[in-house]
Protein backbone atom coordinates (compact mmCIF):
# COMPACT_ATOMS: atom_id res chain seq x y z
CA UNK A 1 -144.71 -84.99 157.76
CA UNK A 2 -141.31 -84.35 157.20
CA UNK A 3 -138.62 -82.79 159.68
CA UNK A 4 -137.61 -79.46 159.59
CA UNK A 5 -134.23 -78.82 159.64
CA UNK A 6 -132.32 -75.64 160.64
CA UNK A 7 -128.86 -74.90 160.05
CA UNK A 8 -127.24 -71.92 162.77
CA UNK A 9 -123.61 -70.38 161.36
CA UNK A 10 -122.14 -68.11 163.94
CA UNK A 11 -120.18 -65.28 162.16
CA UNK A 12 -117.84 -62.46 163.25
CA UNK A 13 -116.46 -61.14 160.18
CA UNK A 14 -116.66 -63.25 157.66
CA UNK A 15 -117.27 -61.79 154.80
CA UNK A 16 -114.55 -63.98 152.35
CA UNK A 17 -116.31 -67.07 152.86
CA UNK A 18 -120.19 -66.79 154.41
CA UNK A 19 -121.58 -66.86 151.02
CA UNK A 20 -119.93 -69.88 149.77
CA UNK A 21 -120.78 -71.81 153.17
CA UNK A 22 -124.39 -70.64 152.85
CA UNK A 23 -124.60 -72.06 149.04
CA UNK A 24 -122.69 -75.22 150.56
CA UNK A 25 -125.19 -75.96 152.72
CA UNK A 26 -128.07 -75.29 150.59
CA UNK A 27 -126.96 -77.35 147.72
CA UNK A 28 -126.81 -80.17 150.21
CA UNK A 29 -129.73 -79.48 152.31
CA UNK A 30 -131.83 -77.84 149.93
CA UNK A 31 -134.93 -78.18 152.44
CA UNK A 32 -133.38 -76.59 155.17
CA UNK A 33 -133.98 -72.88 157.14
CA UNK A 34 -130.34 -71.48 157.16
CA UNK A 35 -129.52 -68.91 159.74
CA UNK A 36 -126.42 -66.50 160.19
CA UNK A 37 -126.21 -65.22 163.34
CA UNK A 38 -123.94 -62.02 163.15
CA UNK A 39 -121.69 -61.31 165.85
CA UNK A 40 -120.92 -57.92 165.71
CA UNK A 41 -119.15 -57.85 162.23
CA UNK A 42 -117.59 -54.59 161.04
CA UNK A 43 -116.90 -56.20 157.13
CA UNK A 44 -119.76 -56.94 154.41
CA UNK A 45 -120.31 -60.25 156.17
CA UNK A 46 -124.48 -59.20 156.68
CA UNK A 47 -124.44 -58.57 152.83
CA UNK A 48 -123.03 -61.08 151.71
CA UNK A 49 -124.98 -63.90 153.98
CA UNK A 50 -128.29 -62.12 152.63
CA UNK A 51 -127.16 -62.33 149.10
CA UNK A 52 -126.64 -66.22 149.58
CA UNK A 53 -129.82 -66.34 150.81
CA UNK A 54 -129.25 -66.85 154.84
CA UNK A 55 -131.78 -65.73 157.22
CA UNK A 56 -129.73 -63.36 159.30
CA UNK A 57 -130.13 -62.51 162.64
CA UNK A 58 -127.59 -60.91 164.85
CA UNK A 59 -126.36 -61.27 168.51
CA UNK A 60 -124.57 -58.08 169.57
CA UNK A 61 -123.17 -59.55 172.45
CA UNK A 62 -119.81 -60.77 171.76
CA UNK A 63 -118.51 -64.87 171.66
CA UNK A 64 -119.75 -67.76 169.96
CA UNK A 65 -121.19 -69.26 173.37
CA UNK A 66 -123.36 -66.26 173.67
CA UNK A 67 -124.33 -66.99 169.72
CA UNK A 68 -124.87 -70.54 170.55
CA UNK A 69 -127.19 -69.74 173.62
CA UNK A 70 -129.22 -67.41 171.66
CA UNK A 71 -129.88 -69.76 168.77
CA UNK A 72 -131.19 -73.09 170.71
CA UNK A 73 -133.59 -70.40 172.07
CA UNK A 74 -134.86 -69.10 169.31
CA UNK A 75 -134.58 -71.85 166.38
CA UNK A 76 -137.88 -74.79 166.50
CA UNK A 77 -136.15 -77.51 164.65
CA UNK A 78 -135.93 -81.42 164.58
CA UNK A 79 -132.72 -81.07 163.55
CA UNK A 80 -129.94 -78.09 163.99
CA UNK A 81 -126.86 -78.12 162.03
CA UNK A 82 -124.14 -75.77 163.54
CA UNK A 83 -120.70 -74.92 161.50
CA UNK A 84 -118.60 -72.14 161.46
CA UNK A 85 -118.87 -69.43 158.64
CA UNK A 86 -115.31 -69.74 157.64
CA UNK A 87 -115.29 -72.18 155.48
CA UNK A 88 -112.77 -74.34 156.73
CA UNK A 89 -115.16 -77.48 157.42
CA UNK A 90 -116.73 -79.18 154.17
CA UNK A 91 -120.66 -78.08 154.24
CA UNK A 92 -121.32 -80.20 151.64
CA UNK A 93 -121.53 -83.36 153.69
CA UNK A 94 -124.31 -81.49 155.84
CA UNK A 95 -126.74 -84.19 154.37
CA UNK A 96 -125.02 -87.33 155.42
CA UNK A 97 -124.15 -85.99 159.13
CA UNK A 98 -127.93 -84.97 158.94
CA UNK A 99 -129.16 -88.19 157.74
CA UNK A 100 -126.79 -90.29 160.30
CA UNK A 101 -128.69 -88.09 163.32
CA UNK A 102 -132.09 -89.00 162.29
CA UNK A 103 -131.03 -93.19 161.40
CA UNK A 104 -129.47 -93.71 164.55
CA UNK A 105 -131.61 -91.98 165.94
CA UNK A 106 -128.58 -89.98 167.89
CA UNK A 107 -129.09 -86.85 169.78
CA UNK A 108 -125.57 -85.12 168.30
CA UNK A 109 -123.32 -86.18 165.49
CA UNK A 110 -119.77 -84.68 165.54
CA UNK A 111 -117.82 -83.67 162.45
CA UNK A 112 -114.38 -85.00 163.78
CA UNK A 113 -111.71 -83.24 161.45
CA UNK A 114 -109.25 -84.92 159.27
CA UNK A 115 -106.86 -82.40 157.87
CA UNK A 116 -106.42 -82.33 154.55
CA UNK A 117 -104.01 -79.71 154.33
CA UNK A 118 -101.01 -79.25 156.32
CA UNK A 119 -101.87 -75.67 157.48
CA UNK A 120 -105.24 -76.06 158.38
CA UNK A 121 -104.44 -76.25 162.01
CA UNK A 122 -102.84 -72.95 163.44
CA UNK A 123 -99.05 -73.34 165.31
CA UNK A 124 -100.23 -75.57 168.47
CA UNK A 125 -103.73 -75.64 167.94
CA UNK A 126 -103.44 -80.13 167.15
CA UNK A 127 -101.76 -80.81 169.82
CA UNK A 128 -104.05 -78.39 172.25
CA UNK A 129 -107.18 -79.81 171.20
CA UNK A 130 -105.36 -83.56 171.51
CA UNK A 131 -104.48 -82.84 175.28
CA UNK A 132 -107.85 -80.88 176.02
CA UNK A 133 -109.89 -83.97 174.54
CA UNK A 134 -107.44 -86.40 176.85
CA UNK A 135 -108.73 -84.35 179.80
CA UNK A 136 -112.26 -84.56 178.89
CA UNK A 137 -112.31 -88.47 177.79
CA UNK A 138 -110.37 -88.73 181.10
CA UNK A 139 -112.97 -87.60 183.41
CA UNK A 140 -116.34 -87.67 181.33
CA UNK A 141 -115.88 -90.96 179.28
CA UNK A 142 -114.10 -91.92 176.26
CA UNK A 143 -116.89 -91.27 173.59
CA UNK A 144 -115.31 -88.03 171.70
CA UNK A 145 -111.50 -88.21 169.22
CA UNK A 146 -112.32 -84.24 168.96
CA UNK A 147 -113.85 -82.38 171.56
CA UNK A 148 -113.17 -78.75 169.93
CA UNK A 149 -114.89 -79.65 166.27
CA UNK A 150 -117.56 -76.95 165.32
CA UNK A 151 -119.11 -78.75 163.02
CA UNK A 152 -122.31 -80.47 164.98
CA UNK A 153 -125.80 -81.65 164.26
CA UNK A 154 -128.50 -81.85 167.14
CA UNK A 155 -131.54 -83.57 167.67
CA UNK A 156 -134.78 -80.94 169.40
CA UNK A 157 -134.37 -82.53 172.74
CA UNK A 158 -130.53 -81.65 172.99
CA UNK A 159 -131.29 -78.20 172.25
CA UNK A 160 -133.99 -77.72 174.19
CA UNK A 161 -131.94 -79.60 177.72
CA UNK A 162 -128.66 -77.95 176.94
CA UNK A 163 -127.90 -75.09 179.25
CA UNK A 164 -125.47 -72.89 176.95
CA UNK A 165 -123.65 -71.50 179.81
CA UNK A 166 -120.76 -70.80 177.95
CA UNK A 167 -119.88 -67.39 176.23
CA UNK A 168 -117.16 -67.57 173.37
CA UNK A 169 -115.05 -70.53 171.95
CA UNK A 170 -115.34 -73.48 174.93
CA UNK A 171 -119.08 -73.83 173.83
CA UNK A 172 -118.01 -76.78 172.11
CA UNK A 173 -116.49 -78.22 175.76
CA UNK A 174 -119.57 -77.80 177.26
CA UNK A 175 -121.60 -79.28 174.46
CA UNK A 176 -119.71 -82.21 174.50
CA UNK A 177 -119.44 -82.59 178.13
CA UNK A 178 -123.15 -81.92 178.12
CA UNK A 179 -123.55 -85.40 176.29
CA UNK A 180 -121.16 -87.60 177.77
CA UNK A 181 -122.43 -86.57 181.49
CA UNK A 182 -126.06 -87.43 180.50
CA UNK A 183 -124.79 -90.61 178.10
CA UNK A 184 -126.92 -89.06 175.31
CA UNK A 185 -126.38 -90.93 172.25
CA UNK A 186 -123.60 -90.15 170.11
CA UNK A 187 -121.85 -90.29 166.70
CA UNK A 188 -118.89 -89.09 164.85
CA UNK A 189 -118.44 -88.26 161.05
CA UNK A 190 -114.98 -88.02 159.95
CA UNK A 191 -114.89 -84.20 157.79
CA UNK A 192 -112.34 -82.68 155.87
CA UNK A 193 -110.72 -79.95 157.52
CA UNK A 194 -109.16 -77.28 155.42
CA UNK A 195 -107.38 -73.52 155.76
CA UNK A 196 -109.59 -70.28 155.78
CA UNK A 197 -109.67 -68.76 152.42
CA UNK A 198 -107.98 -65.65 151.25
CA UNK A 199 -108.78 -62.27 153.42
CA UNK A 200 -110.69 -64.73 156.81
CA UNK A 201 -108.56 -64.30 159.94
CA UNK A 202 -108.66 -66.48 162.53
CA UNK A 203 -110.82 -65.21 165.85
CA UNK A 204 -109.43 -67.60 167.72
CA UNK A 205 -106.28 -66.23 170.41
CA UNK A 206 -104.04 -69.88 171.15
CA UNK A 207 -103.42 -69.19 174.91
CA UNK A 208 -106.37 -67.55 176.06
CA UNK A 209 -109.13 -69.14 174.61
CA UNK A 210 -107.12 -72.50 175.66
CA UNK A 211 -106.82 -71.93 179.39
CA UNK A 212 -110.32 -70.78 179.11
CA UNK A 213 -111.23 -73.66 177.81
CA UNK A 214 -109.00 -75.73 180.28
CA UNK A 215 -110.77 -73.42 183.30
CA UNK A 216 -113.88 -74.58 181.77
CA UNK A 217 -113.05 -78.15 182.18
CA UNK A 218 -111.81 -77.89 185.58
CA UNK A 219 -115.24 -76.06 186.77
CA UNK A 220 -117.32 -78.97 184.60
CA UNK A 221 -115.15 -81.68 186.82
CA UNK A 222 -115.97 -80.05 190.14
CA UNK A 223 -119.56 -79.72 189.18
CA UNK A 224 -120.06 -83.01 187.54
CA UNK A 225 -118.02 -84.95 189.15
CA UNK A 226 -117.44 -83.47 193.00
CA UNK A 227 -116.66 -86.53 194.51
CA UNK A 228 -113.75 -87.13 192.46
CA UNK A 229 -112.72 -83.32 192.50
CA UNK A 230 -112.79 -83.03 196.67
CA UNK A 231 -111.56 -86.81 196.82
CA UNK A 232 -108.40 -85.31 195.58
CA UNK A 233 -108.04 -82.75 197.41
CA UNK A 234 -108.83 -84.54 200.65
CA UNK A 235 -106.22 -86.61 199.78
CA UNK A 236 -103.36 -83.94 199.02
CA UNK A 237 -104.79 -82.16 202.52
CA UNK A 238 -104.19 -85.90 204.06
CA UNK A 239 -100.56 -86.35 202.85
CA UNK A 240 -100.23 -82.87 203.64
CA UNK A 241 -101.02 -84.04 207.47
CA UNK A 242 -99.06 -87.08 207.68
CA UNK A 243 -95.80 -85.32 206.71
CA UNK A 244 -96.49 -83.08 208.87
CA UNK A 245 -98.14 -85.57 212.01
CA UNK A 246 -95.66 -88.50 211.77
CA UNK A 247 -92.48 -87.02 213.29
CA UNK A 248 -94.54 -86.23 216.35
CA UNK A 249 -95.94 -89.58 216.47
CA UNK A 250 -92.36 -91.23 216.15
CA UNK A 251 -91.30 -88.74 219.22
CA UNK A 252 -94.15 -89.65 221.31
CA UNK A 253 -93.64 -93.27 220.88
CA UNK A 254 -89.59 -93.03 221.58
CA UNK A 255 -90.32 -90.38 224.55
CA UNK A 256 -93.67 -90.31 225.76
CA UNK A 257 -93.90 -86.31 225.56
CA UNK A 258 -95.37 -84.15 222.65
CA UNK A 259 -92.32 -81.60 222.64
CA UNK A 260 -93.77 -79.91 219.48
CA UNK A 261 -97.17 -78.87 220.03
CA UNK A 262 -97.96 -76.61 216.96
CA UNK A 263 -97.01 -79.40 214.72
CA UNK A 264 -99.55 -81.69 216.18
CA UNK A 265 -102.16 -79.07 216.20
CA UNK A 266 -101.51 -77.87 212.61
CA UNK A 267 -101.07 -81.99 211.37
CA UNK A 268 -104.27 -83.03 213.33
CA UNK A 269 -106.41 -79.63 211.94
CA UNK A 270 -105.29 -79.94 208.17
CA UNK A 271 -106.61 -83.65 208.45
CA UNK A 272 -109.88 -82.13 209.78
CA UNK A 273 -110.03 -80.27 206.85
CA UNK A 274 -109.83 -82.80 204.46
CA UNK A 275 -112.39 -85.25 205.90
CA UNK A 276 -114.62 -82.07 205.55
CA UNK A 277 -113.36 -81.49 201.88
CA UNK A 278 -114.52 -85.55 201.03
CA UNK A 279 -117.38 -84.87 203.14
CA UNK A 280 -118.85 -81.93 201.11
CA UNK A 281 -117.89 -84.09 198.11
CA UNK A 282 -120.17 -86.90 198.79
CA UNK A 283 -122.84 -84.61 199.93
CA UNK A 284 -122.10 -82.84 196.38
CA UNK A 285 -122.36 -85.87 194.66
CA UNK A 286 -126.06 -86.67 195.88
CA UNK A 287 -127.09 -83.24 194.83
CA UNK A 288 -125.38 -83.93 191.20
CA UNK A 289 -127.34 -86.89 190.81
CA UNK A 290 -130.60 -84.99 191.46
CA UNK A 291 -129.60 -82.47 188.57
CA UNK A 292 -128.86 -85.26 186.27
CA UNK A 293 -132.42 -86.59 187.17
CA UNK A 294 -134.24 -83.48 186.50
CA UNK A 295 -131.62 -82.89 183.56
CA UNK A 296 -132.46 -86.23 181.99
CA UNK A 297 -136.14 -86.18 182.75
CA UNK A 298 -136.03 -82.58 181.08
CA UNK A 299 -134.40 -84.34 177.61
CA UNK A 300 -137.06 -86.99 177.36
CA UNK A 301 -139.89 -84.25 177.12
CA UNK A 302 -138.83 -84.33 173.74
CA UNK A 303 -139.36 -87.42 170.72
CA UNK A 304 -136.16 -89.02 169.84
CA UNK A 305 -135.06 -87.34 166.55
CA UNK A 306 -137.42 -89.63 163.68
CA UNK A 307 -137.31 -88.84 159.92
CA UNK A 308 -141.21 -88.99 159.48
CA UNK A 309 -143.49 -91.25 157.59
CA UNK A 310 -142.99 -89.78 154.37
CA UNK A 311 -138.90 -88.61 154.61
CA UNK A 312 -136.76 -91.27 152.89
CA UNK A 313 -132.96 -90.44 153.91
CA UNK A 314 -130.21 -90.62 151.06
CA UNK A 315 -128.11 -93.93 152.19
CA UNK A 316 -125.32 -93.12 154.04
CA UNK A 317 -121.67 -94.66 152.39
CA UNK A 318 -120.17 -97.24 153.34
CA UNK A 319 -116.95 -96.74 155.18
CA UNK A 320 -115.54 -99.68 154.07
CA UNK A 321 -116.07 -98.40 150.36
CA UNK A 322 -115.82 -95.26 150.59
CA UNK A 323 -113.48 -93.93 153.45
CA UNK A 324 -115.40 -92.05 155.99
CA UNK A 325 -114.96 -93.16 159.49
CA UNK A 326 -118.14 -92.83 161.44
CA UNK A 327 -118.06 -93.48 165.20
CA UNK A 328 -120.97 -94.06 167.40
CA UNK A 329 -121.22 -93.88 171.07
């Protein structure tokens, strides 16, 4: 039996380039069930995804997170194919990324981008997603070169153990993060990455969808990894103490007498505080590891991603022939 394979293209209008993603994607995976999920458009982006011949279904509630979150709900497939509908990622190598999920057998394969043009990337947008996915590969593990890329294929059981907490443009932070805390098996296709064509406008706003993204990651590293989070802070609270604490030491030890009272009180109570802050952080810690059980346990209810007996993959190139750079965790 062969696998079925679902593609999901969040749109908010895009009505210049959903039909030529839709045809992209259905030249290369001509088996597939493509969906667009319509966000609230106001353009001819519906029409034109029906006239490709999408499934549409919409999601009134606005944000690709809340998209996201609706789709792994509602799609059954062995393998989902995300990517946005604006044509800036190449959809016609939909069948290598989906044949490189089901050979590994991974459980997500990430289109990193390579820019082909030198405008594909908005003003600060290269270097943004460079520091975010330092952060990230700082405190989550070094398996991801670009934590921001849209372009995503999943195996069943990472749909089906992925919360999709997120509502608009950090989904892809907490998708990735969702894999590198649970060391779910990984791999990266190197994709073209080009501009939007004529008449598609960016949804994207630089600043705030990047601190909400950064926000993001600083709630992900005090959730998944507390001990680290409150070790820190502990540690500022300590220093914090012993500036304050170690004149009145010195003047006990040359005098005997505590002349300044308040400044002992306030030293000794701050470092109170942070042995209660690393406290709560180990206690934290032992509760995170329980969620990572049940998370885990809740990802293995599900086969690993398998082609079936009678699916024969195309062969994937061979980057040393051919170019593309794929990267497996």
């Amino acid at each position: 039996m062969s696998p079925v394979i679902a593609c999901v293209v969040p749109c908010y209008n895009e009505e210049a380039a959903i039909g030529k993603v839709v045809r992209d994607l259905r030249a290369s995976l001509p088996e597939a069930v493509i969906y667009v999920y319509d966000n609230a458009s106001t353009d001819n982006t519906l029409a034109e995804a029906l006239k490709a011949g999408a499934i549409v279904r919409q999601e009134p509630r606005k944000g690709k997170g809340n998209v996201i979150r609706r789709a792994f709900a509602d799609v059954e497939a062995d393998a989902l194919l995300i990517i946005d509908g604006d044509d800036t990622y190449d959809a016609t190598r939909a069948r290598e990324m989906v044949d490189l999920l089901f050979e590994g057998p991974y459980d997500q394969v990430v289109g990193a981008r390579r820019e082909i043009t030198d405008t594909a990337y908005r003003a600060g947008h290269a270097v943004g997603n460079k520091m975010l996915t330092g952060a990230v590969r700082s405190l989550f593990g070094n398996d991801v070169s670009d934590m921001l890329s849209g372009y995503r294929v999943f195996s069943r059981r990472y749909i089906k153990s992925f919360p999709a907490l997120s509502r608009e443009f950090e989904t892809e932070t907490e998708m990735t993060v969702h894999a590198l805390s649970l060391r779910l098996p990984t791999a990266e296709l190197e994709v073209d990455f080009k501009d939007r064509p004529a008449g598609s406008v960016s949804k994207l706003r630089t600043y705030r969808d990047g601190w909400r993204i950064l926000k993001l990651i600083m709630g992900l590293a005090r959730r998944q990894r507390p001990s680290l989070f409150h070790s820190t802070i502990a540690g500022l609270l300590a220093l914090v103490s012993l500036a304050l604490g170690a004149p009145v030491v010195a003047e006990f030890v040359e005098s005997g007498t505590v002349p300044r009272f308040p400044t002992a009180i306030l030293a000794a109570s701050v470092m109170i505080i942070a042995v209660l802050v690393l406290l709560v952080g180990y206690i934290l810690e032992s509760f995170m590891h329980m969620r990572q059980e049940q998370s885990r346990l809740a990802h293995l209810m599900y086969p690993a991603p398998s082609f079936g007996a009678d699916f024969v993959p195309e062969a994937l190139p061979d980057p040393a022939v051919s170019g593309s750079d794929v990267r497996t965790a």
